[in-house]
Structures are given as structure tokens and as C-alpha cells.
PDB file of N, CA and C in Angstrom:
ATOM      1  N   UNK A   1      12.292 -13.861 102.509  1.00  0.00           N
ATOM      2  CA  UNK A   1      12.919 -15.162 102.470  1.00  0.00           C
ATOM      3  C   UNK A   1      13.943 -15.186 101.327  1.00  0.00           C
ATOM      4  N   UNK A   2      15.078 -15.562 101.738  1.00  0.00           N
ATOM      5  CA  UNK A   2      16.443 -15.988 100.518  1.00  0.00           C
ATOM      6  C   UNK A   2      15.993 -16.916  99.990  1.00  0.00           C
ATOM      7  N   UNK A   3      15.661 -17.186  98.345  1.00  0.00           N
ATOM      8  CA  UNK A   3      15.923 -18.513  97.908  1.00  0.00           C
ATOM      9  C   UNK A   3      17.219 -18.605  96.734  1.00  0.00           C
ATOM     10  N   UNK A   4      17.528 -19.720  96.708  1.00  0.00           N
ATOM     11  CA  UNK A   4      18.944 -20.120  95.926  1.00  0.00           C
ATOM     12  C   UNK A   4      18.451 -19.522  94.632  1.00  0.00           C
ATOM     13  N   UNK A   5      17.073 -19.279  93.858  1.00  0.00           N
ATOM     14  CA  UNK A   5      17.426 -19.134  92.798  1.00  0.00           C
ATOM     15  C   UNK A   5      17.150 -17.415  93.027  1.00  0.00           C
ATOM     16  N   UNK A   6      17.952 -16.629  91.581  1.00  0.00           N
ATOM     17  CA  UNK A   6      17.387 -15.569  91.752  1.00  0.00           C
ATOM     18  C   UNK A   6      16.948 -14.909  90.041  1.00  0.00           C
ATOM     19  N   UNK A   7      15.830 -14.242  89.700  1.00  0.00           N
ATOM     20  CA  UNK A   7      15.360 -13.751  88.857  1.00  0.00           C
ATOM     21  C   UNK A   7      16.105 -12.438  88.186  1.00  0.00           C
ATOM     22  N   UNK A   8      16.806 -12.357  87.188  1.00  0.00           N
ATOM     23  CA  UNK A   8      16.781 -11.032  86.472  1.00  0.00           C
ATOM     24  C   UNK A   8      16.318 -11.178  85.178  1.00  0.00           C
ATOM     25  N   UNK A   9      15.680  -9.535  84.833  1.00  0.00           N
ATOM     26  CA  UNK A   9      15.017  -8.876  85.733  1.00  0.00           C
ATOM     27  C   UNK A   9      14.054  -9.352  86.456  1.00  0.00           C
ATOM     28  N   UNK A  10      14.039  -8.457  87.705  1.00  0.00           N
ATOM     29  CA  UNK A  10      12.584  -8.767  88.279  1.00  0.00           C
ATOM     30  C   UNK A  10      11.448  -8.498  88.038  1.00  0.00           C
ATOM     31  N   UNK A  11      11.638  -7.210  87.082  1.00  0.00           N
ATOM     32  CA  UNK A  11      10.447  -6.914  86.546  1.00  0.00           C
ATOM     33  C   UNK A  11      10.751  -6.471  84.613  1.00  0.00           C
ATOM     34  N   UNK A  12       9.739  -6.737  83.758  1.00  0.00           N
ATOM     35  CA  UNK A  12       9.531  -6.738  82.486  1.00  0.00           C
ATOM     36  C   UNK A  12       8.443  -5.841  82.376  1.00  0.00           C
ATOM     37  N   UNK A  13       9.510  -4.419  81.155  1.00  0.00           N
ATOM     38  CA  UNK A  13       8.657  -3.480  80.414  1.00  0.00           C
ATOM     39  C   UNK A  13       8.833  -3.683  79.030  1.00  0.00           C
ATOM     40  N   UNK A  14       7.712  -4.058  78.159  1.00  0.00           N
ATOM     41  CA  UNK A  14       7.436  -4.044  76.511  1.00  0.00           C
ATOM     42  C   UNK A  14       6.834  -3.422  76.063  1.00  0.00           C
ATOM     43  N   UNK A  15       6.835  -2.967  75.375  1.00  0.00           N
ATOM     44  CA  UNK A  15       5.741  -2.557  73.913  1.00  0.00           C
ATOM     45  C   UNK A  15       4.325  -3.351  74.255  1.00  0.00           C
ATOM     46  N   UNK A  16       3.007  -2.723  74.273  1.00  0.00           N
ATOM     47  CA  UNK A  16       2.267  -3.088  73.970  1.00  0.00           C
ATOM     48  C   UNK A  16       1.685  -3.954  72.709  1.00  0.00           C
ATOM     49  N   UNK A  17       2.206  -3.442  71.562  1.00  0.00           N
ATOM     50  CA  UNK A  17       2.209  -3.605  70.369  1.00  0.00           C
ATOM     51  C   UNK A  17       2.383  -4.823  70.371  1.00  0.00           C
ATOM     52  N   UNK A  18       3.393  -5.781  70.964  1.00  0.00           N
ATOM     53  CA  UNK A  18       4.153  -6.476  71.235  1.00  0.00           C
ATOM     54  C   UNK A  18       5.875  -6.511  71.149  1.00  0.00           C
ATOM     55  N   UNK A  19       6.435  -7.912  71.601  1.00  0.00           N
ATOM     56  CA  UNK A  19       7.725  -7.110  72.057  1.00  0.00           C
ATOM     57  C   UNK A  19       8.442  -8.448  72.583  1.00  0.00           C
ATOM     58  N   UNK A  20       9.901  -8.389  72.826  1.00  0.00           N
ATOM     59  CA  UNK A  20      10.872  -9.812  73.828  1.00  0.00           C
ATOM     60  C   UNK A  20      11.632  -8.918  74.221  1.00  0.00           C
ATOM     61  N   UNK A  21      11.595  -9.898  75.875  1.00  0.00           N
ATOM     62  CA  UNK A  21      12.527  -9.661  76.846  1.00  0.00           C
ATOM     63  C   UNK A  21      12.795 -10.458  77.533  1.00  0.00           C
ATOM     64  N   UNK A  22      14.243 -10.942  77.592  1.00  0.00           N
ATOM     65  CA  UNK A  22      14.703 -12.027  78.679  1.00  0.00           C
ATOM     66  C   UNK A  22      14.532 -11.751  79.637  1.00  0.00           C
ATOM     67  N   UNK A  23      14.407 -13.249  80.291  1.00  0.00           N
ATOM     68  CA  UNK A  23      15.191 -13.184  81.671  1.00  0.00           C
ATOM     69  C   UNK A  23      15.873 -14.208  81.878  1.00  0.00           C
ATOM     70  N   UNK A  24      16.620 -14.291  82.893  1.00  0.00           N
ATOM     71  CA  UNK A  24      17.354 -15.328  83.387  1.00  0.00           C
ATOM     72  C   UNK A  24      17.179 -15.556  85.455  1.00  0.00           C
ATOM     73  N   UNK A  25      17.253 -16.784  85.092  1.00  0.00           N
ATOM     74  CA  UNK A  25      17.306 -17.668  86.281  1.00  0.00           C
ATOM     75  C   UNK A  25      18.499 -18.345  87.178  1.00  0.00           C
ATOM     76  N   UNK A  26      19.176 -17.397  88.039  1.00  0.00           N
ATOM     77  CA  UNK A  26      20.308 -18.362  88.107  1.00  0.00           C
ATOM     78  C   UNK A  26      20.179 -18.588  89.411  1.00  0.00           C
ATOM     79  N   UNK A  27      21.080 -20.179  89.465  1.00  0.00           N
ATOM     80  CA  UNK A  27      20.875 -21.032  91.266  1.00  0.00           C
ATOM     81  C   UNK A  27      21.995 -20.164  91.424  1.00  0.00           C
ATOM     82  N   UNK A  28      21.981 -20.367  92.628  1.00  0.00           N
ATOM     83  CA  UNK A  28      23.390 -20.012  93.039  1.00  0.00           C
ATOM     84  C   UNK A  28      23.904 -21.283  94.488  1.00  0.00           C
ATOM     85  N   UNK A  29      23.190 -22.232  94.554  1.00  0.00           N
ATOM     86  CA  UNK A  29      22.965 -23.380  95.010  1.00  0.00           C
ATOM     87  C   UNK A  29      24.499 -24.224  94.200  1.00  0.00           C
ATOM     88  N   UNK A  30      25.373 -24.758  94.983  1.00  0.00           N
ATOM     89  CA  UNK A  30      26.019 -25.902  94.351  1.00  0.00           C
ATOM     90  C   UNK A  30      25.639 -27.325  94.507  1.00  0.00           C
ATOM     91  N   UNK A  31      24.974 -27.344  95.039  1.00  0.00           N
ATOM     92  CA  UNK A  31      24.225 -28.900  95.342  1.00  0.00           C
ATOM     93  C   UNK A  31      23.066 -29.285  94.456  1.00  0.00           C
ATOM     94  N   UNK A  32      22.285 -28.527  94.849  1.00  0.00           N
ATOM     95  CA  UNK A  32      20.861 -28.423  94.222  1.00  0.00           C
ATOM     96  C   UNK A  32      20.328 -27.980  93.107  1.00  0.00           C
ATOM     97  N   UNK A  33      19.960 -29.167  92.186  1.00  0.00           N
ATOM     98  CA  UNK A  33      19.232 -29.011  90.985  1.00  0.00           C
ATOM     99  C   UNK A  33      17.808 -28.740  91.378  1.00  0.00           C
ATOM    100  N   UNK A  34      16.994 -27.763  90.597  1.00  0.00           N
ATOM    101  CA  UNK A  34      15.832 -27.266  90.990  1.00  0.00           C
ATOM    102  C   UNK A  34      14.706 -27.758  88.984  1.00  0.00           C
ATOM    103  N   UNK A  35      13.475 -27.292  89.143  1.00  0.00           N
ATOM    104  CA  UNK A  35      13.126 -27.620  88.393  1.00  0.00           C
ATOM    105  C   UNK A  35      11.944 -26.669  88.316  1.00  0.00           C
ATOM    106  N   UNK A  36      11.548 -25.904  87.290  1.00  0.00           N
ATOM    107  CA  UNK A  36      10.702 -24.707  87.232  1.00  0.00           C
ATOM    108  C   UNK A  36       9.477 -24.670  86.535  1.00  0.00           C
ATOM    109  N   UNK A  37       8.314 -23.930  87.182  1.00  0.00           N
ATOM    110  CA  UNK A  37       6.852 -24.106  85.861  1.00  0.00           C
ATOM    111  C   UNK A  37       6.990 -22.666  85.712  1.00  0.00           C
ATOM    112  N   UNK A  38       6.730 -21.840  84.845  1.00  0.00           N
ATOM    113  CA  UNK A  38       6.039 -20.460  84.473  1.00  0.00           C
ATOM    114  C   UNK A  38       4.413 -20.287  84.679  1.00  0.00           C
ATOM    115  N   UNK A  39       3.749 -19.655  85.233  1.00  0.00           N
ATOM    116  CA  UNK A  39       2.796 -19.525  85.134  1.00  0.00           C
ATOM    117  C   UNK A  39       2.769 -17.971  84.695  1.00  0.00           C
ATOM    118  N   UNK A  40       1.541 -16.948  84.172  1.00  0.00           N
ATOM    119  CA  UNK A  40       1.329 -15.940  84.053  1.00  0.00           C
ATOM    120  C   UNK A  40      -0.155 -15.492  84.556  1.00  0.00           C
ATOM    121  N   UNK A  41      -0.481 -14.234  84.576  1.00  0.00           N
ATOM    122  CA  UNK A  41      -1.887 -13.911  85.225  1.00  0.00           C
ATOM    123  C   UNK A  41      -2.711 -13.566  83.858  1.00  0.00           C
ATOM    124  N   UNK A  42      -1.876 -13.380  82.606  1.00  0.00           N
ATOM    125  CA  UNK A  42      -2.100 -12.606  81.314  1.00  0.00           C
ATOM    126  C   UNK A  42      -2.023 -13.639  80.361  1.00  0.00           C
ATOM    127  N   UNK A  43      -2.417 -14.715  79.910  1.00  0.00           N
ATOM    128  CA  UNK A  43      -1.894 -15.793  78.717  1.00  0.00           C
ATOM    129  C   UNK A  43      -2.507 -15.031  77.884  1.00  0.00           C
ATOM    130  N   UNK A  44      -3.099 -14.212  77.601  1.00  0.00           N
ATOM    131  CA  UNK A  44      -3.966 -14.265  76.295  1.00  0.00           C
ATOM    132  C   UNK A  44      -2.871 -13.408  75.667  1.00  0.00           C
ATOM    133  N   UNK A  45      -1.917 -12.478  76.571  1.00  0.00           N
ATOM    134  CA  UNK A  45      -1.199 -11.313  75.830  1.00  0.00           C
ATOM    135  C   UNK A  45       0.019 -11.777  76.261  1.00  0.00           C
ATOM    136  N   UNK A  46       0.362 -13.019  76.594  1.00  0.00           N
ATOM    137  CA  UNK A  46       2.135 -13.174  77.503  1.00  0.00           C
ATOM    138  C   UNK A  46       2.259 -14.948  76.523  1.00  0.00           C
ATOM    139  N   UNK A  47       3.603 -15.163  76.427  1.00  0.00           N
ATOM    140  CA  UNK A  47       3.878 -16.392  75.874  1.00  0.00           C
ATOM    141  C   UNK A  47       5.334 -16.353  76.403  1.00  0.00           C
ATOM    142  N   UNK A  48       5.688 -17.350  77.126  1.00  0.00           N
ATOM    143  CA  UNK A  48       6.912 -17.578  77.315  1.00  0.00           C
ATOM    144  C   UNK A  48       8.079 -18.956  76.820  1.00  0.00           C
ATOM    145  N   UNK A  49       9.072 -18.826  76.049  1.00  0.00           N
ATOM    146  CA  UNK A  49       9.613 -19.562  75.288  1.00  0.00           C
ATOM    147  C   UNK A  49      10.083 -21.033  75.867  1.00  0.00           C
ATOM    148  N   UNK A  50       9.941 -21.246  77.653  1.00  0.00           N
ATOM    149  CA  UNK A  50      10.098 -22.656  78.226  1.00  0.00           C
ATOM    150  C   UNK A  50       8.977 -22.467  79.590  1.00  0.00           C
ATOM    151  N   UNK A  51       7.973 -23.206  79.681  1.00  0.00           N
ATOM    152  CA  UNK A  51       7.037 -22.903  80.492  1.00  0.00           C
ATOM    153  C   UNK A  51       7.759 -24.219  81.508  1.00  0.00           C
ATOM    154  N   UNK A  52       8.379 -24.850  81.353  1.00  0.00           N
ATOM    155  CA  UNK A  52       9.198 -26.105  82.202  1.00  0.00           C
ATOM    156  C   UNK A  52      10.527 -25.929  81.623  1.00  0.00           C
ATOM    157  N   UNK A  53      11.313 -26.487  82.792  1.00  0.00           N
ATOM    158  CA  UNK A  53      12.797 -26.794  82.750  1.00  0.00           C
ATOM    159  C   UNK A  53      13.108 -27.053  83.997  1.00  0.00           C
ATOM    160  N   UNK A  54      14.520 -27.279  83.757  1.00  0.00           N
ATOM    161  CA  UNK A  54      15.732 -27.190  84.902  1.00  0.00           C
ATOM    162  C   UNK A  54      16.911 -26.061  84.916  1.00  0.00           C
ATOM    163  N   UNK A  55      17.295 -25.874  86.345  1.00  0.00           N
ATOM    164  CA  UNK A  55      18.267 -24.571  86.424  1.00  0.00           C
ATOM    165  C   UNK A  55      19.362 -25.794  86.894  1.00  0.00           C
ATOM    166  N   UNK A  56      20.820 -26.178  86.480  1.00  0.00           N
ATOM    167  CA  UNK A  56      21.470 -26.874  87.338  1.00  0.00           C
ATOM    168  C   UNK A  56      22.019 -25.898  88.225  1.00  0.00           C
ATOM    169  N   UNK A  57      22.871 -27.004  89.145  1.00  0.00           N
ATOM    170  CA  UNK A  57      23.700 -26.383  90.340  1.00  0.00           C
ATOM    171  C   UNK A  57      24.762 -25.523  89.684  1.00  0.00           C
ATOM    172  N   UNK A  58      24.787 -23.728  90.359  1.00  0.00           N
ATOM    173  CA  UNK A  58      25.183 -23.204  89.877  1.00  0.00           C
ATOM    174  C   UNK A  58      25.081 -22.400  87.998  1.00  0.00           C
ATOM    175  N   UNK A  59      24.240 -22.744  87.736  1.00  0.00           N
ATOM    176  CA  UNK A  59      23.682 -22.608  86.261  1.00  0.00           C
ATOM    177  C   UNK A  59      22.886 -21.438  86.340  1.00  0.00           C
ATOM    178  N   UNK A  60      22.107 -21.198  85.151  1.00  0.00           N
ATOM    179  CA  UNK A  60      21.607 -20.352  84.706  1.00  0.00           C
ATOM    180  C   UNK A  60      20.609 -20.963  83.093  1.00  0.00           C
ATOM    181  N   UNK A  61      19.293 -20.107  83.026  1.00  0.00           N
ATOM    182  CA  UNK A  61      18.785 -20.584  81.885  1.00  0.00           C
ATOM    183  C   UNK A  61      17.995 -18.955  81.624  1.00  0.00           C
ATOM    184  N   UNK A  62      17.856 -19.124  80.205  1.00  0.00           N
ATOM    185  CA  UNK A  62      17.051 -17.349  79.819  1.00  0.00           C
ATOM    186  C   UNK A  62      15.880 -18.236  79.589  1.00  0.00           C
ATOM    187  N   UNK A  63      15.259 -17.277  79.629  1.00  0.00           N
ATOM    188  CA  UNK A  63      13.750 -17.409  79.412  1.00  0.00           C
ATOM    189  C   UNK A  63      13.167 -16.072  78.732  1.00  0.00           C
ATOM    190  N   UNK A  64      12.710 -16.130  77.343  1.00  0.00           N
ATOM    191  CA  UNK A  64      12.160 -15.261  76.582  1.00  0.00           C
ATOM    192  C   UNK A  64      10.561 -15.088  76.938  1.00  0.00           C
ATOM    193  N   UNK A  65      10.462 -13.698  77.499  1.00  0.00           N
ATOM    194  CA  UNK A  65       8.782 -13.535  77.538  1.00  0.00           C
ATOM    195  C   UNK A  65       8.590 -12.773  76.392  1.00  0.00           C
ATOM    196  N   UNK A  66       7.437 -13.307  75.731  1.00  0.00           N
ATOM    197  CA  UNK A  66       7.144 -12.824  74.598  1.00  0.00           C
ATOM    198  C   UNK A  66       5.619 -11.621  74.849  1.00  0.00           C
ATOM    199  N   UNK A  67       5.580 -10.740  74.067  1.00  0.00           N
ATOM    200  CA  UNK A  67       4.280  -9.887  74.630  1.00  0.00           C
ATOM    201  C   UNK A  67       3.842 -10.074  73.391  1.00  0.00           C
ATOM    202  N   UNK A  68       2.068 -10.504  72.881  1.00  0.00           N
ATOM    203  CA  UNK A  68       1.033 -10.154  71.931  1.00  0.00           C
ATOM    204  C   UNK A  68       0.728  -8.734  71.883  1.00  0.00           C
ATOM    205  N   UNK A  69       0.158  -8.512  70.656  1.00  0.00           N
ATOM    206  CA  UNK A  69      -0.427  -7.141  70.221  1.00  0.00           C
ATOM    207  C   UNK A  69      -1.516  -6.767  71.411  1.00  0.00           C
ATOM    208  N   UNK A  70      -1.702  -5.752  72.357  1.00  0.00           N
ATOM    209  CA  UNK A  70      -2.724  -5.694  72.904  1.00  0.00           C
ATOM    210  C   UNK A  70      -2.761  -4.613  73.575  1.00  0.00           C
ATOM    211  N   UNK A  71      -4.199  -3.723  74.776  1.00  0.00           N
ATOM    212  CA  UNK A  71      -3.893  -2.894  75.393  1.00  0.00           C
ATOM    213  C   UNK A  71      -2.868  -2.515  76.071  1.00  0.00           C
ATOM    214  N   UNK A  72      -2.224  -1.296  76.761  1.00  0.00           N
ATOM    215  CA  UNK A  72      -1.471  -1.119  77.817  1.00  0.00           C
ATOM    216  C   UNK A  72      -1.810  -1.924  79.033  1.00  0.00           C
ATOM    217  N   UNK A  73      -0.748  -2.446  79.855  1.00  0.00           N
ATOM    218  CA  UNK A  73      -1.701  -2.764  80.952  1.00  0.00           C
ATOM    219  C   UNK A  73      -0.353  -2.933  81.916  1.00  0.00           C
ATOM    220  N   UNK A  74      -0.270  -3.192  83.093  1.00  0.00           N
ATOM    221  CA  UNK A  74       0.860  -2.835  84.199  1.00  0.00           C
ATOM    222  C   UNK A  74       0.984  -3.308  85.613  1.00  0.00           C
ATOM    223  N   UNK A  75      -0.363  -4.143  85.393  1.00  0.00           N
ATOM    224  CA  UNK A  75      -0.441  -5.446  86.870  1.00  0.00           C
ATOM    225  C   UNK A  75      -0.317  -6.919  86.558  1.00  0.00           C
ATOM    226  N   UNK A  76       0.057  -7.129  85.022  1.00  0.00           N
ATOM    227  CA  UNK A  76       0.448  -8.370  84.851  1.00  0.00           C
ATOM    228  C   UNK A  76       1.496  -9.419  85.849  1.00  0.00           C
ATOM    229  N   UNK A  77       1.624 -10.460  85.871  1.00  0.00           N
ATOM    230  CA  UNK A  77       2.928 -10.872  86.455  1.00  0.00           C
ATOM    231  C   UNK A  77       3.398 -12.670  85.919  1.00  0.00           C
ATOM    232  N   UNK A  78       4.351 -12.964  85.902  1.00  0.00           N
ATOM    233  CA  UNK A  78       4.652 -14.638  85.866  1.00  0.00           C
ATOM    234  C   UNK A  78       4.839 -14.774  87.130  1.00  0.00           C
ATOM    235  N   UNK A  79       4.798 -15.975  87.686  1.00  0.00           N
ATOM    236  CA  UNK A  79       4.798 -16.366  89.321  1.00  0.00           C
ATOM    237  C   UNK A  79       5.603 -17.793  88.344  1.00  0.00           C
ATOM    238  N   UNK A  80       6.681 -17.959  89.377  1.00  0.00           N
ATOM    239  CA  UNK A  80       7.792 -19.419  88.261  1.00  0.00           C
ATOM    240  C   UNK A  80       7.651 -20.145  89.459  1.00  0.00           C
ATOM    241  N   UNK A  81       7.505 -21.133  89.938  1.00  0.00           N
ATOM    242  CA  UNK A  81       7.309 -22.148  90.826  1.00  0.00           C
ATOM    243  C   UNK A  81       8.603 -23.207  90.464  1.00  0.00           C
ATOM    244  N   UNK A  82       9.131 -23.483  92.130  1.00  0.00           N
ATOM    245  CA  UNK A  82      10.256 -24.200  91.516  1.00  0.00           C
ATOM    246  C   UNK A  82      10.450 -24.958  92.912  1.00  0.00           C
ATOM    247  N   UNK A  83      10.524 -26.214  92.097  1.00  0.00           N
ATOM    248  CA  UNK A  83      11.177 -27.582  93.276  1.00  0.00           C
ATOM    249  C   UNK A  83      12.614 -28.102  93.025  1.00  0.00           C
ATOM    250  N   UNK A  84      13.225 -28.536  93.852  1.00  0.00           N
ATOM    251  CA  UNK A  84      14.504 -29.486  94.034  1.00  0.00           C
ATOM    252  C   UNK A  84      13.590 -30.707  93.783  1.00  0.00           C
ATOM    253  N   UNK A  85      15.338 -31.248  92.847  1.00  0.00           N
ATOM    254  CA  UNK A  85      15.161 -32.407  92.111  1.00  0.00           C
ATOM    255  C   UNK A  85      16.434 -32.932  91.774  1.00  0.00           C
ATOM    256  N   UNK A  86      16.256 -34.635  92.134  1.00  0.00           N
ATOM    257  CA  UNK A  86      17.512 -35.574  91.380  1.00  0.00           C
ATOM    258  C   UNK A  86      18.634 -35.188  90.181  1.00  0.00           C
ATOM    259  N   UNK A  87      19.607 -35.149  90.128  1.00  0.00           N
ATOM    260  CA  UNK A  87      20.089 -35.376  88.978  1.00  0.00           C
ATOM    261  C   UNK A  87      19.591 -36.687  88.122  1.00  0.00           C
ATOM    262  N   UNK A  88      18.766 -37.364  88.401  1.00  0.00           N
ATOM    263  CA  UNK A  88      18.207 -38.626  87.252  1.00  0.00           C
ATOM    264  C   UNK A  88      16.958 -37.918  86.715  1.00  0.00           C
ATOM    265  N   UNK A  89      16.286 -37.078  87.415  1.00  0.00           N
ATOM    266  CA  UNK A  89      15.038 -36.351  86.713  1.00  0.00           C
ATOM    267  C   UNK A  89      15.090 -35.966  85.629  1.00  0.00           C
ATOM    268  N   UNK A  90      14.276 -36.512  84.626  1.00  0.00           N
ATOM    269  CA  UNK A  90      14.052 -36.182  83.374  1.00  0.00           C
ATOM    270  C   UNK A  90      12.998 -35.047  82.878  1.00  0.00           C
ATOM    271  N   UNK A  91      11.899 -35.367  83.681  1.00  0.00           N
ATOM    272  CA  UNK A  91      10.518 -34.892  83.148  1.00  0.00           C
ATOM    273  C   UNK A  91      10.476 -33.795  83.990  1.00  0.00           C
ATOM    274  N   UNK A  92      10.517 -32.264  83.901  1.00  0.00           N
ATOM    275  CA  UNK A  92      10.698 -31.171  84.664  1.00  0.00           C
ATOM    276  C   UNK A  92       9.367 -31.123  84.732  1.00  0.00           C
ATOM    277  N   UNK A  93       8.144 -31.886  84.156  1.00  0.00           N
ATOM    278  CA  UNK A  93       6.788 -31.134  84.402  1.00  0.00           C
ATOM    279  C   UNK A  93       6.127 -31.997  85.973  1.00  0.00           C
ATOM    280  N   UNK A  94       6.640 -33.451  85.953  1.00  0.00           N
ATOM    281  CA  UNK A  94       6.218 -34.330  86.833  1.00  0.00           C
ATOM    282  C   UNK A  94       6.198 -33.828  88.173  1.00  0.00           C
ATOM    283  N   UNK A  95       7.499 -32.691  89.002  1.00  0.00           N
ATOM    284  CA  UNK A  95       6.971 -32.808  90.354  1.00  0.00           C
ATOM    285  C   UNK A  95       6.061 -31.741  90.569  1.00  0.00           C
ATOM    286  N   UNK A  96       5.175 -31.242  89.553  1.00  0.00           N
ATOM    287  CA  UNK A  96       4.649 -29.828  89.558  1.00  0.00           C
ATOM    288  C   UNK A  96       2.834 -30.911  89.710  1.00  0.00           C
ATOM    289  N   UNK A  97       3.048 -32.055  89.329  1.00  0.00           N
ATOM    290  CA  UNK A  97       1.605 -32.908  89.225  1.00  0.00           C
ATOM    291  C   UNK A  97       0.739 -32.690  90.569  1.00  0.00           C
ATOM    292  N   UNK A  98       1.133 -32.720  91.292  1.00  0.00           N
ATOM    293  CA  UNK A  98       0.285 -32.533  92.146  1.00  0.00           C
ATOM    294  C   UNK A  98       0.168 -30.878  92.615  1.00  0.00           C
ATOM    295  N   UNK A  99       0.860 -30.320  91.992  1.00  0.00           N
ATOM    296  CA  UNK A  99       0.727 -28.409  92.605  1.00  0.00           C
ATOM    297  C   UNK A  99       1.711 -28.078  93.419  1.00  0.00           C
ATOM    298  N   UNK A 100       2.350 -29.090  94.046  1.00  0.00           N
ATOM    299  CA  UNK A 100       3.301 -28.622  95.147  1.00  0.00           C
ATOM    300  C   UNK A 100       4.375 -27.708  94.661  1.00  0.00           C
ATOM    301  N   UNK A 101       5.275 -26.799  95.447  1.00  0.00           N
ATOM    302  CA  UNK A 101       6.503 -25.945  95.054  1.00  0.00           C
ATOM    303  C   UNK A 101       6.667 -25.713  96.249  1.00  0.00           C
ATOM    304  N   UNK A 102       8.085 -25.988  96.603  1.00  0.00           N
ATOM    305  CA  UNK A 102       9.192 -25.590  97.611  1.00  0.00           C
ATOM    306  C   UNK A 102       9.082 -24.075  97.678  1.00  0.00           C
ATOM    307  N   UNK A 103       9.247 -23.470  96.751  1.00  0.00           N
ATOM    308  CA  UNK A 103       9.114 -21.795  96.641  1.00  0.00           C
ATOM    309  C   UNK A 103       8.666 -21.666  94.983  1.00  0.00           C
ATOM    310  N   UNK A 104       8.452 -19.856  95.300  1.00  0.00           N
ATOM    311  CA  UNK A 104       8.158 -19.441  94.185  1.00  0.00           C
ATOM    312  C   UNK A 104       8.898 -17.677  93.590  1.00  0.00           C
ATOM    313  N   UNK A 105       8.539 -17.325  92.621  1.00  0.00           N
ATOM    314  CA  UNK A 105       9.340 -15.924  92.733  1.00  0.00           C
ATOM    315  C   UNK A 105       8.902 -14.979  91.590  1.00  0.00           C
ATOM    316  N   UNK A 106       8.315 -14.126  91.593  1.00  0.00           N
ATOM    317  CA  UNK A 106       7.336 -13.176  90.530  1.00  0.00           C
ATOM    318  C   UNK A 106       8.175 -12.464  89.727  1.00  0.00           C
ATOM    319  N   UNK A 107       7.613 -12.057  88.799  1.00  0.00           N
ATOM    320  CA  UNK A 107       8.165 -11.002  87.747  1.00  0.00           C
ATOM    321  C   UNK A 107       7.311 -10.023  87.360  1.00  0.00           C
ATOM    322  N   UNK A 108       7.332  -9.330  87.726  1.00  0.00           N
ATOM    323  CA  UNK A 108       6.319  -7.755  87.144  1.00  0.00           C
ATOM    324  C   UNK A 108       6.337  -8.054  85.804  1.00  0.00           C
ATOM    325  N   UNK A 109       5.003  -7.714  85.031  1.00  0.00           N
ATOM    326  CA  UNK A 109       5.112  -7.159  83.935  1.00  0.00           C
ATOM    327  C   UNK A 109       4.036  -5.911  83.521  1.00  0.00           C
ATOM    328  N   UNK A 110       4.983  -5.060  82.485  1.00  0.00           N
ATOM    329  CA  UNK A 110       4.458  -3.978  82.238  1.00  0.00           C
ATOM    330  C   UNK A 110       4.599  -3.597  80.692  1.00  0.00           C
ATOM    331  N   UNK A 111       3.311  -3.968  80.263  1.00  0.00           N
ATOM    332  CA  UNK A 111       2.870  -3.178  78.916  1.00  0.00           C
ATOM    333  C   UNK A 111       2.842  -1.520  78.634  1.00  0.00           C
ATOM    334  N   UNK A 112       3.673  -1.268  78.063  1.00  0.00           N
ATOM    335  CA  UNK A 112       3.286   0.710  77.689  1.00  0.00           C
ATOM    336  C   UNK A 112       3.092   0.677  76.400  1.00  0.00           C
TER     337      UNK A 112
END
């Protein structure tokens, strides 16, 4: 399935030790403002610098994943969940309240 937004990279390699690596999010949508959650499978060893936001039409936003000190490991992933939304929307966390997402889109991550 095509969706308007697209992830680079798709996938994230760090330092175990710990470590940062962007990514970025860009629509490629001219209409459609979207609105994003981060989730991860790893919190105890993953921190990411906006767990909510907005991508506008045509825009782009980075997103710093941060890695903790910890084992190697190489089946981690973020799963970013993302809905269309108003230009009056303020609160990027509100249409995520009930769980719903239009789509979603993963990011490998890999500790060495």
C-alpha cells in the first residue's frame, strides 16, 4: 500500500552502548495535514525526541531516536501511527484517544 507519508531511513543502526539517529517524515500529500504517535517494541533501550506531532502538507519533521546503554539486539522496531487532520488541530495526541490510525509505517531498529 502507497501512503502519502514516507519514512527515511527505514531502518536504524546504533551503537549499543548507546547512540542518535534521525529520521525524517515527509508528506508528500498537498492537501493533507496528518498527525503522528511513535510507538516502540523496546522503551526500556529506545527514547524518541517527539512521540506526537504534525507533518504539514508537503512538509517534513526529524525525529531523533535515541538508543540507551544496553545489549546488542536487532528485532527492535517503532511502528508511527498516523491520522489526517484539520488545519485548526492543535492537540496531535487527541485523535490517537481512542487507538484509531488511518495507516501506519515501521522502522527497523538495530543495536550492534
Amino acid at each position: 500500500m502507497t501512503t502519502p507519508i514516507a519514512v527515511d531511513p527505514d531502518s536504524v543502526v546504533v551503537q549499543a552502548n548507546g547512540g542518535t539517529s534521525p529520521i525524517v517524515l515527509e508528506n508528500a500529500s498537498p492537501h493533507n495535514r496528518y498527525c503522528y504517535k511513535v510507538k516502540s517494541t523496546n522503551n526500556d533501550h529506545y527514547r524518541v525526541s517527539s512521540v506526537y506531532g504534525f507533518v504539514e502538507p508537503l512538509g517534513s519533521v526529524k525525529i531523533d531516536v535515541n538508543r540507551l546503554p544496553g545489549p546488542p539486539k536487532s528485532d527492535d522496531r517503532l511502528e508511527i501511527l498516523f491520522q489526517p487532520v484539520e488545519a485548526s488541530q492543535t492537540d496531535p495526541k487527541g485523535p490517537f484517544a481512542n487507538g484509531a490510525s488511518e495507516f501506519k509505517l515501521d522502522v527497523k531498529l538495530c543495536a550492534e
